[in-house]
PDB file of N, CA and C in Angstrom:
ATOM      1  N   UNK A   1       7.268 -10.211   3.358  1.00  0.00           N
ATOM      2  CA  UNK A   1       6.314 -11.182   2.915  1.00  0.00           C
ATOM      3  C   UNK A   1       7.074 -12.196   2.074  1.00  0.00           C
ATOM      4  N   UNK A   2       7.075 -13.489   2.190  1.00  0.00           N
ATOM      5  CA  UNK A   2       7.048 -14.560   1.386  1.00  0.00           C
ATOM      6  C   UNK A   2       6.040 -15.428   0.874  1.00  0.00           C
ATOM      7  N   UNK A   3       6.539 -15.599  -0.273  1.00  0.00           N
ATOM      8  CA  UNK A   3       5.440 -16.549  -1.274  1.00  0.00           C
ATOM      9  C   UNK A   3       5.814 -17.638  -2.010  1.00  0.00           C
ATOM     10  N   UNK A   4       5.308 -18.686  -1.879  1.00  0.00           N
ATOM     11  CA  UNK A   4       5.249 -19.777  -3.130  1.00  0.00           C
ATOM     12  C   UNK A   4       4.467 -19.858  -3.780  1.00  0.00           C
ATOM     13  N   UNK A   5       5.002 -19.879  -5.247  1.00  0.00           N
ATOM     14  CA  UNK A   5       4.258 -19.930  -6.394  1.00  0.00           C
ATOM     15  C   UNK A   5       4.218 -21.469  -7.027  1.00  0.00           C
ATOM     16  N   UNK A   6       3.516 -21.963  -7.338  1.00  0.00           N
ATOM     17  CA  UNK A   6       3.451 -22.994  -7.950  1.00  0.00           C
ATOM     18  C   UNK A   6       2.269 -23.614  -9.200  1.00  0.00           C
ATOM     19  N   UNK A   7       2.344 -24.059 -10.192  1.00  0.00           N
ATOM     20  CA  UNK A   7       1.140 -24.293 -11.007  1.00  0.00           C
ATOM     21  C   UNK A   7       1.721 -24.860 -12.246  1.00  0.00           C
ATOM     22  N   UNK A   8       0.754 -25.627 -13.114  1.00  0.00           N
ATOM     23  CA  UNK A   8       1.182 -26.378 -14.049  1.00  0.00           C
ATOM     24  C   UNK A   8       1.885 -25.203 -15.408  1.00  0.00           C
ATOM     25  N   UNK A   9       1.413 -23.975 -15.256  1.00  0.00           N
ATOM     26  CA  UNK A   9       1.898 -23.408 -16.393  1.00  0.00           C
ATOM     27  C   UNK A   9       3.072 -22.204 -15.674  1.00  0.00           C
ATOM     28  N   UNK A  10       3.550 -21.941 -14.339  1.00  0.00           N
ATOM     29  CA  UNK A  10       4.581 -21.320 -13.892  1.00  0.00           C
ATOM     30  C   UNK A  10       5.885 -22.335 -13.729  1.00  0.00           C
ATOM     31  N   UNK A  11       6.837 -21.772 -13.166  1.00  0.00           N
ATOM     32  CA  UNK A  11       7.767 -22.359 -12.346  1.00  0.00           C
ATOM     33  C   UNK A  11       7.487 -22.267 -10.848  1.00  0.00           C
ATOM     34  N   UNK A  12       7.778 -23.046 -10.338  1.00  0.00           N
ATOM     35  CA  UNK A  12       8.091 -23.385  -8.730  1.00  0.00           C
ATOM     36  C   UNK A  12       9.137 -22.397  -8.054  1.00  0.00           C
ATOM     37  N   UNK A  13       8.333 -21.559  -7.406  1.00  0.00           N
ATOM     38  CA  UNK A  13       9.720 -20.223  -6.940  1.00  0.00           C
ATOM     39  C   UNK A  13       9.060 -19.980  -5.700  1.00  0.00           C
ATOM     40  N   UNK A  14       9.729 -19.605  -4.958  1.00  0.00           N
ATOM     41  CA  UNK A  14       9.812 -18.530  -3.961  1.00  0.00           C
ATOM     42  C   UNK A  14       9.939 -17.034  -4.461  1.00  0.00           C
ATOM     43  N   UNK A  15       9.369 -16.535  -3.697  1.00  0.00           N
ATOM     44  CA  UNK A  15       9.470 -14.817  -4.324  1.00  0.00           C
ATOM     45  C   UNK A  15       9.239 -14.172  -2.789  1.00  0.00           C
ATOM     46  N   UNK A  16       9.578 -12.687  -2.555  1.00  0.00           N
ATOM     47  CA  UNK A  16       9.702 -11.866  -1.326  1.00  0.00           C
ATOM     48  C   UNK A  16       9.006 -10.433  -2.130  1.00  0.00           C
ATOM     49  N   UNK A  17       8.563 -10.145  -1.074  1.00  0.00           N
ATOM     50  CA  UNK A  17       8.432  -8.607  -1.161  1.00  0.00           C
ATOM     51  C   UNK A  17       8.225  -7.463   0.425  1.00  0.00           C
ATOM     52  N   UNK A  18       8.462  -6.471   0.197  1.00  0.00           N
ATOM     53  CA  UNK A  18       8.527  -6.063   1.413  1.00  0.00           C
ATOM     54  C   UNK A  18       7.579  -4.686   1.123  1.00  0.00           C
ATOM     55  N   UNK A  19       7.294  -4.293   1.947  1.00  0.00           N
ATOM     56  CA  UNK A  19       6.432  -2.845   2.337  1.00  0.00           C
ATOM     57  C   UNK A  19       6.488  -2.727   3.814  1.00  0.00           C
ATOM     58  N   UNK A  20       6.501  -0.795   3.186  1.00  0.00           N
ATOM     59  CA  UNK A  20       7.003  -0.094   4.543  1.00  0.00           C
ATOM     60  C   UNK A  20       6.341   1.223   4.734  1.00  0.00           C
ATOM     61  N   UNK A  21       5.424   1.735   6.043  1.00  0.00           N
ATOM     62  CA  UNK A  21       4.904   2.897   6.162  1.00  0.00           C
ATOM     63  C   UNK A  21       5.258   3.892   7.213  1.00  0.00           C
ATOM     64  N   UNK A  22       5.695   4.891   6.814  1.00  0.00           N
ATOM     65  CA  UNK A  22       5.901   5.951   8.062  1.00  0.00           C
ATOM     66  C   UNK A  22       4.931   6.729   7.952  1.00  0.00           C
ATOM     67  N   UNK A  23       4.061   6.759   9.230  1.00  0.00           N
ATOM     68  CA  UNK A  23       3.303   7.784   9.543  1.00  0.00           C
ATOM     69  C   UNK A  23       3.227   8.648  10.792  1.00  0.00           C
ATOM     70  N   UNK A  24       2.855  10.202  10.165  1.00  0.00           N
ATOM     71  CA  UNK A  24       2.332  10.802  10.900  1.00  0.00           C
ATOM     72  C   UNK A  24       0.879  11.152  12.010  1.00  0.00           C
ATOM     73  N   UNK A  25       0.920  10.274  13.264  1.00  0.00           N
ATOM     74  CA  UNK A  25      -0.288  10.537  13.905  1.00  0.00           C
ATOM     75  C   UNK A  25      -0.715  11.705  14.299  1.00  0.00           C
ATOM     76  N   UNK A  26      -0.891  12.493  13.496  1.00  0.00           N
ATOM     77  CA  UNK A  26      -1.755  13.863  13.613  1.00  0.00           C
ATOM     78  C   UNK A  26      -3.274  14.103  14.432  1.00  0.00           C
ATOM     79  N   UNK A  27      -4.013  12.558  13.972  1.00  0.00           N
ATOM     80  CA  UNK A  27      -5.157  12.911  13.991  1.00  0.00           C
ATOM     81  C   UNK A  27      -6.081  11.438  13.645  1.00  0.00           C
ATOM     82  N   UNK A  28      -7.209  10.739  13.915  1.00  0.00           N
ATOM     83  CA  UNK A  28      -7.397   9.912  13.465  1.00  0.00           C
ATOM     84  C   UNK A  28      -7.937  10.103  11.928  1.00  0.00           C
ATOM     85  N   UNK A  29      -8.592  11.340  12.065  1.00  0.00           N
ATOM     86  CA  UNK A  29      -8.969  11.332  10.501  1.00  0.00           C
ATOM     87  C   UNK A  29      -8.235  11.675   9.133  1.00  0.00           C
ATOM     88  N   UNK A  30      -6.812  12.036   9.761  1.00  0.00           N
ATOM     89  CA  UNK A  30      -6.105  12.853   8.834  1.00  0.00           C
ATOM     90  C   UNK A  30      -4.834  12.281   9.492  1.00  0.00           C
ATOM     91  N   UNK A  31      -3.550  11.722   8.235  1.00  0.00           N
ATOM     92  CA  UNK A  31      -2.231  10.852   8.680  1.00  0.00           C
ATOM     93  C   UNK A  31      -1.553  11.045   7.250  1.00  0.00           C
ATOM     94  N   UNK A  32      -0.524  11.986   7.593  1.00  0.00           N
ATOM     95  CA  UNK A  32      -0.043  11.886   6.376  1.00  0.00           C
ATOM     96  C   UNK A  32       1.463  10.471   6.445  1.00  0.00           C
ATOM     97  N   UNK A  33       1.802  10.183   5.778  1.00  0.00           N
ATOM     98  CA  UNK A  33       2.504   9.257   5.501  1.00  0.00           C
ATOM     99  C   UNK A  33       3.213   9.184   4.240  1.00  0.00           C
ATOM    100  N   UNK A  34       4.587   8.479   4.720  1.00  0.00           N
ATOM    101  CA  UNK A  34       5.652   8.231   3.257  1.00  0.00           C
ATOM    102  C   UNK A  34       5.600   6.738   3.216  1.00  0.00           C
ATOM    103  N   UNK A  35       5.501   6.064   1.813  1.00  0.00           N
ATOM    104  CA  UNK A  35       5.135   4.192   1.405  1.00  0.00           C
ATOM    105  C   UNK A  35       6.371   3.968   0.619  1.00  0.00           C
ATOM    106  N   UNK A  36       6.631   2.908   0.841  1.00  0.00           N
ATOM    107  CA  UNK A  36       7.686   2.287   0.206  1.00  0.00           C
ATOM    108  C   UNK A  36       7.262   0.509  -0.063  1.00  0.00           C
ATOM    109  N   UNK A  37       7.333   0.228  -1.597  1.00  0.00           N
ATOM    110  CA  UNK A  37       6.959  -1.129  -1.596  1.00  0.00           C
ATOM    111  C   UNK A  37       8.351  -1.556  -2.634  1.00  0.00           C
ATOM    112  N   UNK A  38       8.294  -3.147  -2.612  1.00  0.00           N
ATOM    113  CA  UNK A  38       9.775  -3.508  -2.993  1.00  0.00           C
ATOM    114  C   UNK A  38       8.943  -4.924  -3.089  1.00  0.00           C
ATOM    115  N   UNK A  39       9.428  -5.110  -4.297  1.00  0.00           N
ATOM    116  CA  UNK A  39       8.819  -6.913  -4.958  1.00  0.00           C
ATOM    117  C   UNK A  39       9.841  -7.029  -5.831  1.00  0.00           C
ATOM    118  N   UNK A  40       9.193  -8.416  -6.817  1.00  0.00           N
ATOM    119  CA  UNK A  40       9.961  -8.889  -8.037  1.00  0.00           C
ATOM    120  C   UNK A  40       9.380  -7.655  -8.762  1.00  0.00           C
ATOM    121  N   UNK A  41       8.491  -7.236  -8.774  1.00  0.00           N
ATOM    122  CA  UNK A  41       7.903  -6.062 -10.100  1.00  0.00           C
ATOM    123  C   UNK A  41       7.971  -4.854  -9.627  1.00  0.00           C
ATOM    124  N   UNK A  42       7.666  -4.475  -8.656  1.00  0.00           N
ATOM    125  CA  UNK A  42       7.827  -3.021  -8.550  1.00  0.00           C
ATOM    126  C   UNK A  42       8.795  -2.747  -7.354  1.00  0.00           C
ATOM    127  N   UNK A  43       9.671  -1.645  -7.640  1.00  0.00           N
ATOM    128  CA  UNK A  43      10.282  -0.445  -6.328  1.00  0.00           C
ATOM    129  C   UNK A  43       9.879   0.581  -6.828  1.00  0.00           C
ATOM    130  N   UNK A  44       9.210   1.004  -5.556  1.00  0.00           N
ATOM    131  CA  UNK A  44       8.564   2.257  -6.030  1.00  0.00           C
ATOM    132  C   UNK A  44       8.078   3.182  -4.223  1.00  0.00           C
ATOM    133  N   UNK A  45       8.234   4.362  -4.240  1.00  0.00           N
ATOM    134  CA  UNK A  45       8.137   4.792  -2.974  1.00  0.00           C
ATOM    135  C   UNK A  45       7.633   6.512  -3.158  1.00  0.00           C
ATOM    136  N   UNK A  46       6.546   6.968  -1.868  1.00  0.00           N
ATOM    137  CA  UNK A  46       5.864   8.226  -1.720  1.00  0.00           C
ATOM    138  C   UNK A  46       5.159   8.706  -1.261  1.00  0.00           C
ATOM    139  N   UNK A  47       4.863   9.746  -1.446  1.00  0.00           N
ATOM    140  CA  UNK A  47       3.627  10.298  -0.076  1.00  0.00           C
ATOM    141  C   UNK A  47       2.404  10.264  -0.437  1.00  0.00           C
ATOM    142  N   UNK A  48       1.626   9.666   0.942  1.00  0.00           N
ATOM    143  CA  UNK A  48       0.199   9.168   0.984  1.00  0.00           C
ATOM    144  C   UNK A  48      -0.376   9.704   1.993  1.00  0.00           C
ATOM    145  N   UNK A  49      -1.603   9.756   2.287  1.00  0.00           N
ATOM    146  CA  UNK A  49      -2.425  10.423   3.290  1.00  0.00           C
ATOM    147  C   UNK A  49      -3.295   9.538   3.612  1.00  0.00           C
ATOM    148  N   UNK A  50      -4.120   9.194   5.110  1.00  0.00           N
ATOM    149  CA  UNK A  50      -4.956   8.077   5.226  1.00  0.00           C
ATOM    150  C   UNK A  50      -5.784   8.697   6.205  1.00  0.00           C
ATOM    151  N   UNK A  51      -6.732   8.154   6.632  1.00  0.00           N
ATOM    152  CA  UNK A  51      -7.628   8.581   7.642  1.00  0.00           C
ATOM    153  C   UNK A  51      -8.949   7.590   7.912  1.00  0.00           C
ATOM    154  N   UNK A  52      -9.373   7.800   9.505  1.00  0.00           N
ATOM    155  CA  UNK A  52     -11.008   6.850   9.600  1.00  0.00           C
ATOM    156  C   UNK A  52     -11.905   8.429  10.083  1.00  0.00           C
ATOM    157  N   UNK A  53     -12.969   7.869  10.009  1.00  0.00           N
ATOM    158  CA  UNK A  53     -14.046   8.590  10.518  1.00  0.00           C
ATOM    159  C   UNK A  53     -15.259   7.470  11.487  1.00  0.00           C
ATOM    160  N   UNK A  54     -15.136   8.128  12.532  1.00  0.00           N
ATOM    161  CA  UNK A  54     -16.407   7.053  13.341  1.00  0.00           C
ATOM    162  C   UNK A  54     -17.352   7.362  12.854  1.00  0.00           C
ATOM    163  N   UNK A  55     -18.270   6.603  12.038  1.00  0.00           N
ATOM    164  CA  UNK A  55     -19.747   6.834  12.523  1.00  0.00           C
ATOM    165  C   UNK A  55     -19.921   5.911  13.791  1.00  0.00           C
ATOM    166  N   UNK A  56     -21.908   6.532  13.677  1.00  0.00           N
ATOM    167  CA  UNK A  56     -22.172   5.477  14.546  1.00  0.00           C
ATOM    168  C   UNK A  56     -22.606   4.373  15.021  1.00  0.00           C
ATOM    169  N   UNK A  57     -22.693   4.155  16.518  1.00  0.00           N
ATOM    170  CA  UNK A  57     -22.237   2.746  16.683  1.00  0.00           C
ATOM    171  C   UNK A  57     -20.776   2.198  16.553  1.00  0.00           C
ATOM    172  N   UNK A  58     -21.023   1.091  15.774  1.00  0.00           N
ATOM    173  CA  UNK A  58     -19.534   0.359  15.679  1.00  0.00           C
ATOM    174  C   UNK A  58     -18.280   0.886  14.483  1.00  0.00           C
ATOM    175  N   UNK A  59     -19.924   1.671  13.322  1.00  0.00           N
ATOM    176  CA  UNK A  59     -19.183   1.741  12.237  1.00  0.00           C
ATOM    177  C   UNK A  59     -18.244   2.999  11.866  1.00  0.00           C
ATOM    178  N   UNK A  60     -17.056   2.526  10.962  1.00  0.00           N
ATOM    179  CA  UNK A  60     -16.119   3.451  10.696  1.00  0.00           C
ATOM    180  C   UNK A  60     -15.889   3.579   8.853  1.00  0.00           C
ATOM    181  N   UNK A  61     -15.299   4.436   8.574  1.00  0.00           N
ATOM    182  CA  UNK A  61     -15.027   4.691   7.113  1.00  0.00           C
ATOM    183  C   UNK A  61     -13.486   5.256   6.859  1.00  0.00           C
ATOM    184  N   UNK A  62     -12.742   4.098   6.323  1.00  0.00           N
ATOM    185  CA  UNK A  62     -11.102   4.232   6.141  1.00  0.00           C
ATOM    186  C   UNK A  62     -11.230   4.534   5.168  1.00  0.00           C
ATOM    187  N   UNK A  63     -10.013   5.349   4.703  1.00  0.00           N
ATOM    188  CA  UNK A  63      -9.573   6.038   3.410  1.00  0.00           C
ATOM    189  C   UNK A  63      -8.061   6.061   3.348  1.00  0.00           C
ATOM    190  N   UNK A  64      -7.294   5.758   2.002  1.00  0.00           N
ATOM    191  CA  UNK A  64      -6.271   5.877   2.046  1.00  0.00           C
ATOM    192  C   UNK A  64      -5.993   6.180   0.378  1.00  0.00           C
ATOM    193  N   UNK A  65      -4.837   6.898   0.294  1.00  0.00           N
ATOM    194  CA  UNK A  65      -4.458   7.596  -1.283  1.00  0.00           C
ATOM    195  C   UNK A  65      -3.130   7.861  -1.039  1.00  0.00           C
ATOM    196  N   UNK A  66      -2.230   7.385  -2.030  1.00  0.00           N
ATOM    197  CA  UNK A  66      -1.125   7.684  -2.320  1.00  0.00           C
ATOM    198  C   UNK A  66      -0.367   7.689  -3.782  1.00  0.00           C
ATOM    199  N   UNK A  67       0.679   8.385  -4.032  1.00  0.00           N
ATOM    200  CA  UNK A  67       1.294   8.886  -5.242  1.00  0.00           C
ATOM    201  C   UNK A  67       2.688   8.024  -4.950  1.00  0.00           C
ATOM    202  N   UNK A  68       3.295   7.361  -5.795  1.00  0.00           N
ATOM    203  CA  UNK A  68       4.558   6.577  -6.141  1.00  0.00           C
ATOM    204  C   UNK A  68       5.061   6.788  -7.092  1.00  0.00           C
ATOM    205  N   UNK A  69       6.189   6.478  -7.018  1.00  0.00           N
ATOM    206  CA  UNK A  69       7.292   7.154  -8.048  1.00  0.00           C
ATOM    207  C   UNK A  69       8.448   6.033  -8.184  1.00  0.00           C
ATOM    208  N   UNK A  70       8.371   5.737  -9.714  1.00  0.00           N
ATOM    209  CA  UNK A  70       9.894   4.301  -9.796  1.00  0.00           C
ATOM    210  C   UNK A  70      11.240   4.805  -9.059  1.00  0.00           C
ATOM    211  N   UNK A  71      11.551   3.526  -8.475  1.00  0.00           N
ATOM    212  CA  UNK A  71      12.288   3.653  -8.141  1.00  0.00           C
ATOM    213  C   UNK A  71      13.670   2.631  -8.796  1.00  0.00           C
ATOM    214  N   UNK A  72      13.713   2.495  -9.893  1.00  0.00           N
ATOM    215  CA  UNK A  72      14.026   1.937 -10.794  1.00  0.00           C
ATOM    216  C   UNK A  72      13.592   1.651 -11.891  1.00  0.00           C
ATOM    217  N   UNK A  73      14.413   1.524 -12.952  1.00  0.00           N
ATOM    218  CA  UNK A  73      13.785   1.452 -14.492  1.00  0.00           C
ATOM    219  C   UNK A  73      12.802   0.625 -15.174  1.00  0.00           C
ATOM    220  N   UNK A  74      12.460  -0.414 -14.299  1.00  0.00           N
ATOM    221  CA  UNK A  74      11.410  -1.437 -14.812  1.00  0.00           C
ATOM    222  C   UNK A  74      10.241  -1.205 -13.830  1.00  0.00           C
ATOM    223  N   UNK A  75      10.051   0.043 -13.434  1.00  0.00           N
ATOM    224  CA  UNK A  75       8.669  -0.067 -12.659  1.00  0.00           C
ATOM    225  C   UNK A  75       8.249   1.361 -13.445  1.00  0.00           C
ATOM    226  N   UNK A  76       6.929   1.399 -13.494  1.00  0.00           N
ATOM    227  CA  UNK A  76       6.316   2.373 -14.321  1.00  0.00           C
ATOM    228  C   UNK A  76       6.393   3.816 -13.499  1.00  0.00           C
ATOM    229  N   UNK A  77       6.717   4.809 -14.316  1.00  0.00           N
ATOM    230  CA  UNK A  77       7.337   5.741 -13.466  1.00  0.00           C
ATOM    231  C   UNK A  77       6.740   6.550 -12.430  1.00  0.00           C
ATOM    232  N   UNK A  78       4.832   6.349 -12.756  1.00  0.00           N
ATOM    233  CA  UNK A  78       4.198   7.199 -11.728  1.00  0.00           C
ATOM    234  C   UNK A  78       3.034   6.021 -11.383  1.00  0.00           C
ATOM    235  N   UNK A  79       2.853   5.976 -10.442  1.00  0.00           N
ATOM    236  CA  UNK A  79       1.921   4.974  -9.968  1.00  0.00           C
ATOM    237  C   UNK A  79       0.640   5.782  -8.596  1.00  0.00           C
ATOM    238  N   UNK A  80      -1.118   5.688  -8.936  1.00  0.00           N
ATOM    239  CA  UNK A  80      -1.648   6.073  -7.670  1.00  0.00           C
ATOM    240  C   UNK A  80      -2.376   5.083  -6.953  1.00  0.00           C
ATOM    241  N   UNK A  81      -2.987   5.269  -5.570  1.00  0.00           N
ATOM    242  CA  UNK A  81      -3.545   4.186  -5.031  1.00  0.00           C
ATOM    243  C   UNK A  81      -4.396   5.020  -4.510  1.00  0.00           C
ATOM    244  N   UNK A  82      -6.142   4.395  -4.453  1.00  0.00           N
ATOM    245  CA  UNK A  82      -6.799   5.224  -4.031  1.00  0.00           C
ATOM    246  C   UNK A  82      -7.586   3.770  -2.761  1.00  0.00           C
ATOM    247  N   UNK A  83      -7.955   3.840  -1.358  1.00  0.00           N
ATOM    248  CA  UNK A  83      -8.897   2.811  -0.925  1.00  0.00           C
ATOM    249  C   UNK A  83      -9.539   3.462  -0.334  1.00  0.00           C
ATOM    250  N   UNK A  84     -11.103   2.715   0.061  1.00  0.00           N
ATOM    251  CA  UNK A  84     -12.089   3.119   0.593  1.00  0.00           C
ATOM    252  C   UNK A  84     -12.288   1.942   1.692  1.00  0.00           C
ATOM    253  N   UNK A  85     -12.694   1.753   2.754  1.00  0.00           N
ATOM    254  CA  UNK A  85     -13.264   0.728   3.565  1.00  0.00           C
ATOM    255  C   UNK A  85     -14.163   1.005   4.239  1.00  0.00           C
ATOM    256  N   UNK A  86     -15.097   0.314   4.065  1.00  0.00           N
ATOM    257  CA  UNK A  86     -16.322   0.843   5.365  1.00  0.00           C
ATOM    258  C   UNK A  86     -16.864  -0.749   6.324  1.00  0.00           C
ATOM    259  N   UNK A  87     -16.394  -0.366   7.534  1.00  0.00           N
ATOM    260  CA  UNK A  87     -16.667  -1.260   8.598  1.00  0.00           C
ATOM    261  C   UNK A  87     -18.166  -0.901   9.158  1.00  0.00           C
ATOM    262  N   UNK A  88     -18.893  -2.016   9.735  1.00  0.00           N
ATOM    263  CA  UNK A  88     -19.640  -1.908  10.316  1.00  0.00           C
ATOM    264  C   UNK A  88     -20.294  -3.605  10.901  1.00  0.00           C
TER     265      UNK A  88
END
């Protein structure tokens, strides 16, 4: 990912960050997975678990949770992520 930042009270920069997921397709409702994210602020990388559930009709319910861990000294040393999505 790239970004420009710009505004009367920042500097004018470019900035990058990258993210990365390996997963396991086990199952649609159940995926375990290892995350890795990499910015100006955080490196930090770990295992997460995700999953949908059909209801019915069109609609579905995503879930995703994961545990991170610094991966360097200026990122906070334990980090969690919890999401919910519901399509319909």
């Amino acid at each position: 990912m790239l970004e420009y930042e710009f505004g009367a009270d920042i500097s004018n920069e470019f900035e990058s960050a990258a993210r990365a997921q390996l997963r396991y397709l086990h199952g649609t409702a159940f995926e375990p997975a290892v995350e890795i994210y990499l910015d100006d602020q955080d490196h930090a990388a770990g295992p997460a678990v995700l999953g949908a559930l059909r209801l019915s009709g069109c609609m579905q319910l995503r879930w995703e949770a994961g545990a991170y861990f610094a991966l360097d000294s200026r990122t906070p040393t334990r980090t969690a992520r919890v999401s919910f999505e519901f399509e319909f």
